[in-house]
Protein backbone atom coordinates (compact mmCIF):
# COMPACT_ATOMS: atom_id res chain seq x y z
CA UNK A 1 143.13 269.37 71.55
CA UNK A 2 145.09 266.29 71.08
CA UNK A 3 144.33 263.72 67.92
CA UNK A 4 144.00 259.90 68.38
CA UNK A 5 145.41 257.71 65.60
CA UNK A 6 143.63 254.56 64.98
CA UNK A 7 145.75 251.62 66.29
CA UNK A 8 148.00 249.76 63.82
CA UNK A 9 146.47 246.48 62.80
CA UNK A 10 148.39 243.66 63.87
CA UNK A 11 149.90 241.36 61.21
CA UNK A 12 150.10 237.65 61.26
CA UNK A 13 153.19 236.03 59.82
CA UNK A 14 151.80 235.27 56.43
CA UNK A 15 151.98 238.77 55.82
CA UNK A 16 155.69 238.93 56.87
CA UNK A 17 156.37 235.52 54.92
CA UNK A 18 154.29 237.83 51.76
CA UNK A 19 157.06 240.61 52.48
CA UNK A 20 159.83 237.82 52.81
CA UNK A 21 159.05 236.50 49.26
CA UNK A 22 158.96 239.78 47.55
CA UNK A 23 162.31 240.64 49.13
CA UNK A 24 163.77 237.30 47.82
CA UNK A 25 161.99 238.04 44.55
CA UNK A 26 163.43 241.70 44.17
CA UNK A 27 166.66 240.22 45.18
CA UNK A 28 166.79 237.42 42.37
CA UNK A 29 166.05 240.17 39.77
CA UNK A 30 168.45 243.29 40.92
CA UNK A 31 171.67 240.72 40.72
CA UNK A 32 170.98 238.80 37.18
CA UNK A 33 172.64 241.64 35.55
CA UNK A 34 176.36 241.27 37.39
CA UNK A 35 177.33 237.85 36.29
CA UNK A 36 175.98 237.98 32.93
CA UNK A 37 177.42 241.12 31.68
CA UNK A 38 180.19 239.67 29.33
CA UNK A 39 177.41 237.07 28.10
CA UNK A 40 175.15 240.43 27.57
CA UNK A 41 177.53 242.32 25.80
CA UNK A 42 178.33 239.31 23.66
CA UNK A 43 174.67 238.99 22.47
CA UNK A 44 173.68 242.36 22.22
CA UNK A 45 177.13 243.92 20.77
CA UNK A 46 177.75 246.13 24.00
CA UNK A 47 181.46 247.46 24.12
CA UNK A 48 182.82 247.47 27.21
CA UNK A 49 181.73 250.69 28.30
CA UNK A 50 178.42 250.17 27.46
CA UNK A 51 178.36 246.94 29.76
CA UNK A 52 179.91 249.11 32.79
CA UNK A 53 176.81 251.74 31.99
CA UNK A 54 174.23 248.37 32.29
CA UNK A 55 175.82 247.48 35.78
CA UNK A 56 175.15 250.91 37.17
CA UNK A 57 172.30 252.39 35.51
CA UNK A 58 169.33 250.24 38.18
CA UNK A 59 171.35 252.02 41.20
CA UNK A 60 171.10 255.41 39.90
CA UNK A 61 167.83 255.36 39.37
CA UNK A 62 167.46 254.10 43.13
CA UNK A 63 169.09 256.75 44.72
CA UNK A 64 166.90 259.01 43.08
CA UNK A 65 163.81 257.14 43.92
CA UNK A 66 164.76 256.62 47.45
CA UNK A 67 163.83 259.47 48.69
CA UNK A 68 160.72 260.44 46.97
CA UNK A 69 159.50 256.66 48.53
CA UNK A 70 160.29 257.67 51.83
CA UNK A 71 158.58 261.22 51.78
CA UNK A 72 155.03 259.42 49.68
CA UNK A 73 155.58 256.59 52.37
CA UNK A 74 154.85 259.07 54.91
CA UNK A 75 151.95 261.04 53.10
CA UNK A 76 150.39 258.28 51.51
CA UNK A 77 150.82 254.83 53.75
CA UNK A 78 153.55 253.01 53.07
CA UNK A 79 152.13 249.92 51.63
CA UNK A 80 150.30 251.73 48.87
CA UNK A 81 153.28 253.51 47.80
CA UNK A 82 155.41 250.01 48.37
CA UNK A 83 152.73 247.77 45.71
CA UNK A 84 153.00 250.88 43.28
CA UNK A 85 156.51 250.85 43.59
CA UNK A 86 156.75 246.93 42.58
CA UNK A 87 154.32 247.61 40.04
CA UNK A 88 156.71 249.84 38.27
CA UNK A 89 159.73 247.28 38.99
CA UNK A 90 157.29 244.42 37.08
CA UNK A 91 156.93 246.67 34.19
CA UNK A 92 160.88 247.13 34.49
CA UNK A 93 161.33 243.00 34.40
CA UNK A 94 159.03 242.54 31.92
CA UNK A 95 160.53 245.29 29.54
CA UNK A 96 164.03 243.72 30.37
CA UNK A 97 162.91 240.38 29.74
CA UNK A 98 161.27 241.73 26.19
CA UNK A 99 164.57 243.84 25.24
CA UNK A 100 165.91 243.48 21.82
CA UNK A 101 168.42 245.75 22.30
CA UNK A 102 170.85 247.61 24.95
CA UNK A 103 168.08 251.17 24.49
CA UNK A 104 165.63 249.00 25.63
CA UNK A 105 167.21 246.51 28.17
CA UNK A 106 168.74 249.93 29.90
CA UNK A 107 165.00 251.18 30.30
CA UNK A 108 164.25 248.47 31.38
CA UNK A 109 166.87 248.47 33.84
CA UNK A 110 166.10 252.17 34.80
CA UNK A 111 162.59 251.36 35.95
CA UNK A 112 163.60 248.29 38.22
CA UNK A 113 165.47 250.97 40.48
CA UNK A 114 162.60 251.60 41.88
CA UNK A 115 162.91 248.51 43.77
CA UNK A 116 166.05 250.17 45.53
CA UNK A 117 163.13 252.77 47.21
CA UNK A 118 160.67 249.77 47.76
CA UNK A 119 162.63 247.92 49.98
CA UNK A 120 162.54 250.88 53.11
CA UNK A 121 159.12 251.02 52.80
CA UNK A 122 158.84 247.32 53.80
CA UNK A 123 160.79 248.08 57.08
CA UNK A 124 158.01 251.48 57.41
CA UNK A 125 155.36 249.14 57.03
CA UNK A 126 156.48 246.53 59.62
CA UNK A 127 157.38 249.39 62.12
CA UNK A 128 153.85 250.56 61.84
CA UNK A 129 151.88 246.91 62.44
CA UNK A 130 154.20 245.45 65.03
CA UNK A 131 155.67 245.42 68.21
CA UNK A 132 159.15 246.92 68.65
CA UNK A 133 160.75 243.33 69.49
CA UNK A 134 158.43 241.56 66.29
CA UNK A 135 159.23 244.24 64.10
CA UNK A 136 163.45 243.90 64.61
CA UNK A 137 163.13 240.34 64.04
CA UNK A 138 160.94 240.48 60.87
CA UNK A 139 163.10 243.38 59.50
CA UNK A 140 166.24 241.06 60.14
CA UNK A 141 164.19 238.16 58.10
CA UNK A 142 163.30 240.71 55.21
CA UNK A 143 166.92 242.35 54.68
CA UNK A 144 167.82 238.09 54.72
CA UNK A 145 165.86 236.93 52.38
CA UNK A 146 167.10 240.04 49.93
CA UNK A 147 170.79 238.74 50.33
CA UNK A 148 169.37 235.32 49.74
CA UNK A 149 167.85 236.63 46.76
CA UNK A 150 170.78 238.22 45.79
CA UNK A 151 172.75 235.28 45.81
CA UNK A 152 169.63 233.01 44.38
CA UNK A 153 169.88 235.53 41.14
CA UNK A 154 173.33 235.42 41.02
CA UNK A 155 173.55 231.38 40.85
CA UNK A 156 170.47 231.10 38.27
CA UNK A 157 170.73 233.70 36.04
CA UNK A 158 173.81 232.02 34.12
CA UNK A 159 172.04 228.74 33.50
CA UNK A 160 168.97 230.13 32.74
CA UNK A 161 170.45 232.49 30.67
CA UNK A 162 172.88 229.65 28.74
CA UNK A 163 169.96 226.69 28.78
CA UNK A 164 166.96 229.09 27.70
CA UNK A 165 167.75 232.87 27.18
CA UNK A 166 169.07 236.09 28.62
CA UNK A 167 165.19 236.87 28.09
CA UNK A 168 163.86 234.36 30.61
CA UNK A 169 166.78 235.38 33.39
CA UNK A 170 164.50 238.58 33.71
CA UNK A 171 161.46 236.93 33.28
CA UNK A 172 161.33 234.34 36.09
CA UNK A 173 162.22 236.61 38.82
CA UNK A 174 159.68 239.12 37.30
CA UNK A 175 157.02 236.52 37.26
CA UNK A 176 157.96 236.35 41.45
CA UNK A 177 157.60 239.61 41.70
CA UNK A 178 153.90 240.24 40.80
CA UNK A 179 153.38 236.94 42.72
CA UNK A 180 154.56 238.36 45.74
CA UNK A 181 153.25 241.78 45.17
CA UNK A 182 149.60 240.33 44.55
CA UNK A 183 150.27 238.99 48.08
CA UNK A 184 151.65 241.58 49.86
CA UNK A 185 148.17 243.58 48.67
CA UNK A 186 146.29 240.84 49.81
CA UNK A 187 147.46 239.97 53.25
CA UNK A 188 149.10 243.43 54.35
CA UNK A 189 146.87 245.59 56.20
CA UNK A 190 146.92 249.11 55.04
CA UNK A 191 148.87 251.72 56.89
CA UNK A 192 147.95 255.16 58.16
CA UNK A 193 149.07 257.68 55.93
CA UNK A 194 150.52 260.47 57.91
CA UNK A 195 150.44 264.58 57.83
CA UNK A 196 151.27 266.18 54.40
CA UNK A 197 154.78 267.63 54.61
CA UNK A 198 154.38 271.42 54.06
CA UNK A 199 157.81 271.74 52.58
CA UNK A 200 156.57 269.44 49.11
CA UNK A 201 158.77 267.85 47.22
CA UNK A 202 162.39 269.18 45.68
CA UNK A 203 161.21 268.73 42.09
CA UNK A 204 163.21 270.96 40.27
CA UNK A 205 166.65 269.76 42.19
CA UNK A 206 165.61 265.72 41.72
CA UNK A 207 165.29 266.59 37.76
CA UNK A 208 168.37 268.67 38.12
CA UNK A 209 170.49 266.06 39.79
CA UNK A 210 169.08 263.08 37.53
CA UNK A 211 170.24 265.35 34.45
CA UNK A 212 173.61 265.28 36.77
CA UNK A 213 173.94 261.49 37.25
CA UNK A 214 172.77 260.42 33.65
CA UNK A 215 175.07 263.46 31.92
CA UNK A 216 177.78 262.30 34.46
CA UNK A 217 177.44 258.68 33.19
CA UNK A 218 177.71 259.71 29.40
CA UNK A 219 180.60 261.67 29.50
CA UNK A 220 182.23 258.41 31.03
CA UNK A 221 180.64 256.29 28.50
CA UNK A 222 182.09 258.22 25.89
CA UNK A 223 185.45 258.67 27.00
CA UNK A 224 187.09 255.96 24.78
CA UNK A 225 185.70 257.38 22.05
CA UNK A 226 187.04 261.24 22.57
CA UNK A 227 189.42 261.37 19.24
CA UNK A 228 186.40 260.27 16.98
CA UNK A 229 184.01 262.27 18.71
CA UNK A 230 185.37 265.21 20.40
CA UNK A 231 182.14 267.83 20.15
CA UNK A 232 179.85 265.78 21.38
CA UNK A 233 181.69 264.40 24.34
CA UNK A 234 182.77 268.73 24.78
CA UNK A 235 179.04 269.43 24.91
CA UNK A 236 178.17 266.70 27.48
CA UNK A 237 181.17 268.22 29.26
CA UNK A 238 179.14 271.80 28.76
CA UNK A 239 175.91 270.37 29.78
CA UNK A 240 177.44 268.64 32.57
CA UNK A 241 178.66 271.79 34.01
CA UNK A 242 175.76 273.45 33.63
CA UNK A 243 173.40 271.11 35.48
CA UNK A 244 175.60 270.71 38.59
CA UNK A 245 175.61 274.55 38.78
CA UNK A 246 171.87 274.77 38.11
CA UNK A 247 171.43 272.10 40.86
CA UNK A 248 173.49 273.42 43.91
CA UNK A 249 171.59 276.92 42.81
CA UNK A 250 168.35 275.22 43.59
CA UNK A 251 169.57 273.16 46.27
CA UNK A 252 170.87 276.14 48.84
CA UNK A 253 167.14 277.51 47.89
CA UNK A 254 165.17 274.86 48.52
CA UNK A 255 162.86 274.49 51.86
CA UNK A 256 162.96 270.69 51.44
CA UNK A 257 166.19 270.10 49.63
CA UNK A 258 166.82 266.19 47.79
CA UNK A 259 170.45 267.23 49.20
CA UNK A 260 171.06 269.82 52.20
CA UNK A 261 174.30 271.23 50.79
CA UNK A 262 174.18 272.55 54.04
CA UNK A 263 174.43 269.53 56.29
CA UNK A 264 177.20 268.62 53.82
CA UNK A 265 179.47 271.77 54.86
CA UNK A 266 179.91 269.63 57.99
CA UNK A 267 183.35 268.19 58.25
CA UNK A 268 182.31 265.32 59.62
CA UNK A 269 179.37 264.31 56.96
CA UNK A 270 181.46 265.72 54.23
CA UNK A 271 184.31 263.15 55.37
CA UNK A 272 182.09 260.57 55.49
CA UNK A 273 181.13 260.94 52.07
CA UNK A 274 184.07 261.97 50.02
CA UNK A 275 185.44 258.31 51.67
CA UNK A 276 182.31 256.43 50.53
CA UNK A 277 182.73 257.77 47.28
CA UNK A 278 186.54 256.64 47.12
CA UNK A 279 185.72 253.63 48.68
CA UNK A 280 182.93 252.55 46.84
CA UNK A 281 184.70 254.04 43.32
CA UNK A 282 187.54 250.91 44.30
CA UNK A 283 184.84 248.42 45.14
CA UNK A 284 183.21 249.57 41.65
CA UNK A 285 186.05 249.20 39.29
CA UNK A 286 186.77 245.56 41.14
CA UNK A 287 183.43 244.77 40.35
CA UNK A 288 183.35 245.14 37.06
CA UNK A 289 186.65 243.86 36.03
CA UNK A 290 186.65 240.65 37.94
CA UNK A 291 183.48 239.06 35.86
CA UNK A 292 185.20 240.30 32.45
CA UNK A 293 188.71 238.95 33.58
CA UNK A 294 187.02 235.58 34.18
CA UNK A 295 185.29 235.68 31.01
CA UNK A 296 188.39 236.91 29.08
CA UNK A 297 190.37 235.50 26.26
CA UNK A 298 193.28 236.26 26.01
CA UNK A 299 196.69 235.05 25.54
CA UNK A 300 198.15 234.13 28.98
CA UNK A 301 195.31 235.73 31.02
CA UNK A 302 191.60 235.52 31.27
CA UNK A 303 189.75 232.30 31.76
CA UNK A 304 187.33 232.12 29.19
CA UNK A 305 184.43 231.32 32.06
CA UNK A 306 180.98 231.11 31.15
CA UNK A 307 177.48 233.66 32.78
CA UNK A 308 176.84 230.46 34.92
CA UNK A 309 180.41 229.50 36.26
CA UNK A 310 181.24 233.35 36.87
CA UNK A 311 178.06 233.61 39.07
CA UNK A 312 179.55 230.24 41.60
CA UNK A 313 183.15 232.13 41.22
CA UNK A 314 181.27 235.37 41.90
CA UNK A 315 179.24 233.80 45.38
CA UNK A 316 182.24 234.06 47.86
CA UNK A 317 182.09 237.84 47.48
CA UNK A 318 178.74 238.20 47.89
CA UNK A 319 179.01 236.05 51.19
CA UNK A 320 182.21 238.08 52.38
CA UNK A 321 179.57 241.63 51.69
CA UNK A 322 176.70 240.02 53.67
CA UNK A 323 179.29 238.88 56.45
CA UNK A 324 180.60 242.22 56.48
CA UNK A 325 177.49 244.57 57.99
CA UNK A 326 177.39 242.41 61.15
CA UNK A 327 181.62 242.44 61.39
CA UNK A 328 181.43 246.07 61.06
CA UNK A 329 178.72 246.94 63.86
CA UNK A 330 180.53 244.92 66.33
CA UNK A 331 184.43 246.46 65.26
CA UNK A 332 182.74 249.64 65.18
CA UNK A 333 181.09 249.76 69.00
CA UNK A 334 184.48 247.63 70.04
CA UNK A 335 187.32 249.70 68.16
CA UNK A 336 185.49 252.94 67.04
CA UNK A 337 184.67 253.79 63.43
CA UNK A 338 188.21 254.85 62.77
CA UNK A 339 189.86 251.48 63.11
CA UNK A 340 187.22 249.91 61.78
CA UNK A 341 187.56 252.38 58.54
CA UNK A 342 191.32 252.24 58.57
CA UNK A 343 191.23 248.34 58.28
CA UNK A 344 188.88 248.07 55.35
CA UNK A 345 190.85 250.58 53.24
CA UNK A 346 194.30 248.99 53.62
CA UNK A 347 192.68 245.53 52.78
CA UNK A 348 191.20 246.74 49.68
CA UNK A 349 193.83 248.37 48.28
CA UNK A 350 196.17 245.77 49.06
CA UNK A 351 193.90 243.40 48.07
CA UNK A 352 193.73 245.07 44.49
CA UNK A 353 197.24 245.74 43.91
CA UNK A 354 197.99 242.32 44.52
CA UNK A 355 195.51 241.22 42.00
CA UNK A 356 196.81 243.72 39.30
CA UNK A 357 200.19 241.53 40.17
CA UNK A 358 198.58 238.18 40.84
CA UNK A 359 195.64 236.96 38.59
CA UNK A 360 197.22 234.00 36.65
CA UNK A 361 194.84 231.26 38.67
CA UNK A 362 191.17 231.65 39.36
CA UNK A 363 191.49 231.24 43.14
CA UNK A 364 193.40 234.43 43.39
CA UNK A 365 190.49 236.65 41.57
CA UNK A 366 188.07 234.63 43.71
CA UNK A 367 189.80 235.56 46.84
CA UNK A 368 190.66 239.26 45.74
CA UNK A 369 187.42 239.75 44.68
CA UNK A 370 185.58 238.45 48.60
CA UNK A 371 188.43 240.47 50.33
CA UNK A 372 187.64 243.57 48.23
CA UNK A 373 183.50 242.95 48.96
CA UNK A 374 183.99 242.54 52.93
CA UNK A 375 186.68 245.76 53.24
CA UNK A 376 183.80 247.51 51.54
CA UNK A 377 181.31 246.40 53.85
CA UNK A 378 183.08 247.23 56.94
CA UNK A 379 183.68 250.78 55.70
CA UNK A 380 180.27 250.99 54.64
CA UNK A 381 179.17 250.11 57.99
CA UNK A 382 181.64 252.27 59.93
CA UNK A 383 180.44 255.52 57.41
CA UNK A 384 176.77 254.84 58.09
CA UNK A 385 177.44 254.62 62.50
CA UNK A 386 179.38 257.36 62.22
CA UNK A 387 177.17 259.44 59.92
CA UNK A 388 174.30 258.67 62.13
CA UNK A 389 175.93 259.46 65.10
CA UNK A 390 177.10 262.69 63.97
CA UNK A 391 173.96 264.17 63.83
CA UNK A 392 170.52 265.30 65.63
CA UNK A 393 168.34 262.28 65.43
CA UNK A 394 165.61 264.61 63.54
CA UNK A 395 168.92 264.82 60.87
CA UNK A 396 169.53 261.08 60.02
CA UNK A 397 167.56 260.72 57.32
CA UNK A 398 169.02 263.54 55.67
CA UNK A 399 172.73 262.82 56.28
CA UNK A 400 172.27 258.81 55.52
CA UNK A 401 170.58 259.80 52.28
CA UNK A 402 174.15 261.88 51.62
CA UNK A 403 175.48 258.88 52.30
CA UNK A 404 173.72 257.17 49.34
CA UNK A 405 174.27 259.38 46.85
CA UNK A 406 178.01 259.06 47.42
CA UNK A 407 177.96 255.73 47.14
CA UNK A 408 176.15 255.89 43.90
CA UNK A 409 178.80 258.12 42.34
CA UNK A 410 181.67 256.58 43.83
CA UNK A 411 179.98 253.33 41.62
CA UNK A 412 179.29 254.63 38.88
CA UNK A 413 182.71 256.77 38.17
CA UNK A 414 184.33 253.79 39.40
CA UNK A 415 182.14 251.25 37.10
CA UNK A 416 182.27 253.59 33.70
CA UNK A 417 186.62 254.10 34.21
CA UNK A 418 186.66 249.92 34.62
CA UNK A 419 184.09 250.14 31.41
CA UNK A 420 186.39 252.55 29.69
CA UNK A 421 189.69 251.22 30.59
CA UNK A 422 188.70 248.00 28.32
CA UNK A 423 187.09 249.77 26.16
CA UNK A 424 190.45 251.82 25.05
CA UNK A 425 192.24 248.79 25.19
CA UNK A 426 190.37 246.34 22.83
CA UNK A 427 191.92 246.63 19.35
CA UNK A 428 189.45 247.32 16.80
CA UNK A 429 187.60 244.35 15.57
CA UNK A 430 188.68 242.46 18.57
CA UNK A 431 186.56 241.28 21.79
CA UNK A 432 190.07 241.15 23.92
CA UNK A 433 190.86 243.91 25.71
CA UNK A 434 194.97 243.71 26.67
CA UNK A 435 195.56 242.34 29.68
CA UNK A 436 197.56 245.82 30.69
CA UNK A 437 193.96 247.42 31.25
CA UNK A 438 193.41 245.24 33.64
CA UNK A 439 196.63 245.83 35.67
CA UNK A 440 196.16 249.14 34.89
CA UNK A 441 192.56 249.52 36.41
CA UNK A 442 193.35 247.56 39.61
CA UNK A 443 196.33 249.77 40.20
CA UNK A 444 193.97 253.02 39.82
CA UNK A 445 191.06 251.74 41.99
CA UNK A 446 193.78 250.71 44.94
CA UNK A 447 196.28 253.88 44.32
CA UNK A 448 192.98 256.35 44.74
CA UNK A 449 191.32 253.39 47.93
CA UNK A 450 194.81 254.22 49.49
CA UNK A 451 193.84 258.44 49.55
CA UNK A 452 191.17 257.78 51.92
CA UNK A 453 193.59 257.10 54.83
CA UNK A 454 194.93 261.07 54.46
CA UNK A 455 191.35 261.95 55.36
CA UNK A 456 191.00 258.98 58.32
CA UNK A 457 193.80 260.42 59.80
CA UNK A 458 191.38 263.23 60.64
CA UNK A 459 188.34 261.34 62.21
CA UNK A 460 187.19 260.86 65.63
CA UNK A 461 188.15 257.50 66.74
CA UNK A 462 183.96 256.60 67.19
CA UNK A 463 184.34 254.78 70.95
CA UNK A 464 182.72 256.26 73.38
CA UNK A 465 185.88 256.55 76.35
C-alpha cells in the first residue's frame, strides 16, 4: 500500500520577499558584535579575552543547534520549527539589547545562535513549496540578502552604537526580526511534517559536547590568568578531560549520533576536518586581532579607529568572503579541490606573516585582512565539495555537519589564543596590549595555516580525469 502526500502549496513571491527580509534581518544582528568589540570591551570592562569569548560564543551555540533544527525540521515542518527558532533569536536581541553587563550580553549572545540553525530551514521550506528551478533561484536570493545583512550590520552598528548606544545596535535589528518573523507566519504556507525518526535525538552526547565547547572555551579564557589562578584553570583542565571522554563514550554508542566518530575514522573526512580546523583557527585569530589593531593605542602602532570606521575598514573582507564561495566552486570543478586548497593556504599564511611584518598603514591591515577572508573561503568551499563528494549521498548531512563543528573549534581556539595573546600582554592597569602580541599572534595563526599543506600533500586532486 503506497501513501499519497498532500501536494506542497505553492508560494507567491511575497512569501520569498518575507524569507528575504528575515535573512537580511538575522544578518544585520549576527555581525554587530565584530566591529564593535573594542568599543564593547571599553564600556563594559571586558579584557581582551573576554572580548575574543563574545566573538565566538553566538557560533557555538549554532553548531549545536544546527542539527537538532534539521532533525525537528523534518518531524515537525520546517516553518514551525523556523518561527520558533526566530522567536528564541528575538528573545536573544532583546536580552542583548537590555544587557548591563558581559553575563548577560553573552546570554544574550548564546540564544541568538539559534539563528545559525534557522537559516537551513528556510532553504527546507522553499524546497518543499517550489519548483526545482524557483526554489535555486530563491535560495540564491535568501543566502544574498544574509551577506547583505551581514554587511548592513557591519556598517550600522558603529554609528548606532557611537550616536545612540551599544543597546540600540541590538535593538534595531531585533525589532526586524519579529517584523519579519510575524511575516514569514503570515504569508508562508505550512509544510508537511515528515515521519518521526526512530533513532530520536543524541541527547546525552549534544549536552556532553556543549559541556565540551563551553569547558573548551574557559580554559582558553583563563589562560592569561594561570599564575593567579592555577586550581581553577587545573580543574577546568580535569573537567575538560572528562567530558570529551564521556562524549566519544556516548558517541560510538549512539544509534543517531550528533557526531559519527565513525564516519570520522575516514581519511578522507578526517582530512577534511583537521584542515578546516587549522584553517579556520588562522582565519580566527586574524579576525580578532585586525579590529583591536585598528582600535589600538599604542606608541608607533595601532590606529586609534573608532566601532563605526573599523566596520567601513572591516567591509573589504567581508566582500573578499562573499566573493570567495562562487571563486571556489568554479577552481574547484576546473582545478580539483587540491589546488584549489593548496592556493588558499599559502595566501593566508603569507598574507599573515606579512602583516605581523607590515602593519604600520591602515591599507596594509585592510588588504591582509580581505586576502585572509577570501583564502578562507576558497578552502572552505574546496572542504565542503570534497566532503560531499566523498561520501554516499544518504551520508552528506552527516559528514558536512563534521564539517561544522570543525570549523567552530578551529574559531574558537583560534579566537580565545588572539583573546589571550593581548590579554598577557597588556600591563596591568593599562588598555594597550604591546604591539609584540600582535606580531606574535599573526606569526602563530600563519606558522600553524602553513601545517595544512603536509596533510594536502595527501589528497586526491578532486577533477574528475
Amino acid at each position: 500500500m503506497t501513501t499519497t502526500l498532500d501536494p506542497p502549496v505553492p508560494i507567491g513571491k511575497a512569501a520569498v520577499g518575507a524569507l528575504g527580509l528575515l535573512a537580511l534581518s538575522t544578518g544585520a544582528l549576527e555581525s554587530v558584535v565584530s566591529p564593535t568589540i573594542p568599543l564593547l570591551e571599553r564600556e563594559l570592562d571586558m579584557s581582551q579575552s573576554e572580548g575574543a569569548l563574545l566573538s565566538i560564543v553566538l557560533l557555538v551555540t549554532g553548531a549545536l543547534i544546527t542539527p537538532l533544527a534539521g532533525k525537528f525540521g523534518d518531524r515537525y515542518g520546517g516553518k514551525r520549527v523556523l518561527i520558533r527558532l526566530m522567536a528564541v533569536v528575538a528573545v536573544g536581541g532583546t536580552v542583548s539589547a537590555l544587557a548591563p553587563n558581559l553575563p548577560v550580553l553573552l546570554l544574550g549572545q548564546v540564544l541568538q545562535g539559534a539563528m545559525v540553525g534557522a537559516l537551513p530551514l528556510s532553504f527546507i521550506v522553499v524546497r518543499k513549496n517550489l519548483p526545482p528551478g524557483e526554489s535555486r533561484v530563491a535560495i540564491g536570493v535568501v543566502s544574498g540578502l544574509f551577506v547583505g545583512g551581514g554587511m548592513v550590520g557591519m556598517l550600522s552598528a558603529g554609528p548606532v552604537a557611537e550616536e545612540l548606544s551599544r543597546h540600540w545596535m541590538f535593538a534595531l535589528p531585533t525589532i526586524a526580526v519579529i517584523g519579519a518573523t510575524l511575516l514569514v507566519n503570515r504569508l508562508m504556507p505550512s509544510d508537511q511534517p515528515g515521519g518521526s525518526d526512530d533513532a530520536g535525538i543524541d541527547w546525552p552526547g549534544l549536552l556532553l559536547l556543549s559541556g565540551v565547547l563551553v569547558t573548551l572555551m574557559l580554559v582558553l579564557a583563563l589562560a592569561p590568568e594561570a599564575a593567579s589562578q592555577p586550581l581553577v584553570l587545573g580543574a577546568l583542565v580535569v573537567f575538560l578531560a572528562v567530558f570529551v571522554t564521556g562524549w566519544v563514550s556516548v558517541e560510538r554508542r549512539a544509534a543517531s549520533p550528533v557526531i559519527n566518530l565513525h564516519m570520522l575514522a575516514r581519511p578522507a573526512i578526517w582530512k577534511a576536518c583537521a584542515l578546516t580546523f587549522v584553517i579556520c583557527l588562522g582565519t580566527s585569530m586574524a579576525a580578532y586581532l585586525v579590529p583591536q589593531l585598528l582600535d589600538e593605542r599604542g606608541d608607533g602602532y595601532g590606529f586609534s579607529a573608532g566601532a563605526t570606521e573599523i566596520g567601513f575598514l572591516l567591509l573589504p573582507g567581508a566582500v573578499a568572503a562573499t566573493l570567495a564561495g562562487p571563486l571556489g566552486g568554479i577552481g574547484d570543478r576546473r582545478f580539483g579541490s587540491r589546488a584549489v586548497v593548496n592556493t588558499g593556504v599559502v595566501m593566508m599564511a603569507v598574507s599573515l606573516v606579512v602583516l605581523a611584518s607590515v602593519h604600520t598603514e591602515v591599507w596594509h591591515v585592510v588588504v591582509g585582512k580581505a586576502l585572509i577572508a577570501l583564502a578562507n573561503g576558497l578552502c572552505v568551499t574546496a572542504m565542503m565539495t570534497s566532503t560531499a563528494t566523498a561520501v554516499d549521498a544518504k551520508d552528506t548531512g552527516i559528514a558536512t555537519s563534521l564539517i561544522l563543528v570543525s570549523r567552530v573549534l578551529g574559531y574558537a581556539v583560534g579566537g580565545q589564543l588572539g583573546g589571550a595573546l593581548l590579554t598577557a600582554a597588556t600591563p596591568s592597569g593599562s588598555e594597550v596590549a604591546a604591539e609584540s602580541a600582535y606580531v606574535t599572534g599573526f606569526v602563530a595563526a600563519g606558522v600553524v595555516t602553513s601545517l595544512a599543506l603536509f596533510v594536502t600533500r595527501t589528497m586526491p586532486k578532486g577533477v574528475k580525469e
